[in-house]
Protein backbone atom coordinates (compact mmCIF):
# COMPACT_ATOMS: atom_id res chain seq x y z
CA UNK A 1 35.58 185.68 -2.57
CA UNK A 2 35.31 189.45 -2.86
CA UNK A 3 38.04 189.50 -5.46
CA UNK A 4 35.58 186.69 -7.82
CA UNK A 5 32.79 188.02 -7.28
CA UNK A 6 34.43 191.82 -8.19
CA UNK A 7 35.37 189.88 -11.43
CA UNK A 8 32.23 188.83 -11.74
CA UNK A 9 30.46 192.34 -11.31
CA UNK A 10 33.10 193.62 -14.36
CA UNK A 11 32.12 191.05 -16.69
CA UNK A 12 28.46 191.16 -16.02
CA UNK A 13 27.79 194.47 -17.29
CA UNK A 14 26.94 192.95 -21.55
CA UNK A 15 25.02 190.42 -19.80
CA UNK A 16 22.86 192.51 -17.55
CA UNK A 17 21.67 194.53 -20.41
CA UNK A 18 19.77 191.30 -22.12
CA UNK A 19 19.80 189.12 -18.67
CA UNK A 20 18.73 185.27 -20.08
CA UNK A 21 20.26 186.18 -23.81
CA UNK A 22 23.33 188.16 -22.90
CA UNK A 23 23.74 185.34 -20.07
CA UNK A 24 23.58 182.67 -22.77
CA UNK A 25 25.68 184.58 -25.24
CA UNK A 26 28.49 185.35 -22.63
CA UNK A 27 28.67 181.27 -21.44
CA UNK A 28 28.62 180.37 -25.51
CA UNK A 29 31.74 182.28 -25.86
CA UNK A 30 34.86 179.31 -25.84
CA UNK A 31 37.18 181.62 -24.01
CA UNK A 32 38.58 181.46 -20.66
CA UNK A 33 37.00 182.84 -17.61
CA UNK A 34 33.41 183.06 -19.67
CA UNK A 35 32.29 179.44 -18.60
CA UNK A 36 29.45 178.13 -16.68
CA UNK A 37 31.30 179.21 -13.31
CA UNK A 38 31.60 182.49 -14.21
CA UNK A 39 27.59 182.63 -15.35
CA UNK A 40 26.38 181.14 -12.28
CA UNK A 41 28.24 183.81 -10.58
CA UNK A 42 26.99 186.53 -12.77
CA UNK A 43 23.61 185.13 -12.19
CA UNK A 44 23.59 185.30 -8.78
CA UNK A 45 25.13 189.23 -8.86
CA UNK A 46 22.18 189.51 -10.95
CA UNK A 47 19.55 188.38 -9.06
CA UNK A 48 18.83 186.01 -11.98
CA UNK A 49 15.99 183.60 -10.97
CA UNK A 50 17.65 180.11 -10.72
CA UNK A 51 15.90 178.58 -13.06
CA UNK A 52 16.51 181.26 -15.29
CA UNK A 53 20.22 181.33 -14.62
CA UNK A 54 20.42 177.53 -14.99
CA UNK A 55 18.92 177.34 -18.31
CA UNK A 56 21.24 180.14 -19.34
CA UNK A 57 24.38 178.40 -18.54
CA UNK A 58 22.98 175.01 -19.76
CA UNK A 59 22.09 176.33 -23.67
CA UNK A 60 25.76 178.33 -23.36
CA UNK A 61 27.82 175.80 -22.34
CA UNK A 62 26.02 173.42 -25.32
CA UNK A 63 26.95 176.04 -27.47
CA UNK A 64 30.34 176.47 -26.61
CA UNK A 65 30.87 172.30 -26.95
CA UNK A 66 29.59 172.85 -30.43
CA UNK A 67 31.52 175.60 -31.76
CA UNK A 68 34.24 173.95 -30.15
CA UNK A 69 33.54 170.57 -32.32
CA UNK A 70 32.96 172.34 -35.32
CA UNK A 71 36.44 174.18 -35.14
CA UNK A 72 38.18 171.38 -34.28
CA UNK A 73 36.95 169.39 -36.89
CA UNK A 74 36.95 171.96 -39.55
CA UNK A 75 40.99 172.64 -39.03
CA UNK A 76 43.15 175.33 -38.55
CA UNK A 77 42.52 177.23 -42.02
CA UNK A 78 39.24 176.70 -41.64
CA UNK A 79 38.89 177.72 -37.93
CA UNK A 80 40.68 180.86 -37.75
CA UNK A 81 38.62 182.17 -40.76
CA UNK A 82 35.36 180.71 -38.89
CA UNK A 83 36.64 182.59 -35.83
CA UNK A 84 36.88 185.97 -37.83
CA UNK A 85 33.57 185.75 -39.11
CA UNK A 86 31.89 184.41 -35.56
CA UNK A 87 33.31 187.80 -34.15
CA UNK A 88 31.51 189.63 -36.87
CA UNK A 89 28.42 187.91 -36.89
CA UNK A 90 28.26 188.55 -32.74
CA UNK A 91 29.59 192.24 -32.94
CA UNK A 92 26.56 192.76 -35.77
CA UNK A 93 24.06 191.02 -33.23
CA UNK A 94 25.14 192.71 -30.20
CA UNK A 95 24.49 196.46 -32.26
CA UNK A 96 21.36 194.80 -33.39
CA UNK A 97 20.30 193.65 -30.28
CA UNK A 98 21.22 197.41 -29.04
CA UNK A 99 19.05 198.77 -31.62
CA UNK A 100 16.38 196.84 -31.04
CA UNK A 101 15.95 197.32 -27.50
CA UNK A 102 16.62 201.17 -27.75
CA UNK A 103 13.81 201.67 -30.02
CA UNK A 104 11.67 199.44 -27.84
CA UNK A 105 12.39 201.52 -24.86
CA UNK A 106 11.39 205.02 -26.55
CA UNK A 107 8.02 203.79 -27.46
């Protein structure tokens, strides 16, 4: 258990920035070991309140089934270049998000 929740602790540090929106963000993202397992467990390293947490995982894990969907049905082409621009879009938020909350902390 040490060595999951370890795992847990390393991938927690993005979502612990923006707890419910880095939570949701991190579950959203269709790769493996970034499920709703994995965000209950960061969660709970957290300290997230459960309802909180739950709500998290449940609008992440929606997410992820539609992003899924839509790459599937949109085909390969289609899906890698979808995939490129997803990366983009979230790299753009994430510095945004940064931004945001760094000039809401100086005030």
């Amino acid at each position: 258990m040490d060595l999951l929740f370890e795992r847990a602790r390393r991938k927690a540090a993005p979502v612990e920035e923006f707890q419910w929106l880095g939570l949701m963000l991190f579950v959203a993202v269709p790769f493996p070991g970034t499920g709703a397992w994995t965000g209950a467990i960061i969660a709970s390293v957290l300290g997230m309140p459960f309802w909180s947490g739950l709500s998290a995982n449940f609008v992440g894990v929606v997410l992820a089934g539609l992003l899924v969907n839509l790459l599937m049905n949109l085909g390969l082409k289609y899906a890698i270049g979808t995939g490129v621009l997803l990366f983009i879009v979230s790299t753009v938020m994430w510095g945004a998000l940064r931004g945001v909350k760094k000039s809401l902390n100086t005030k």
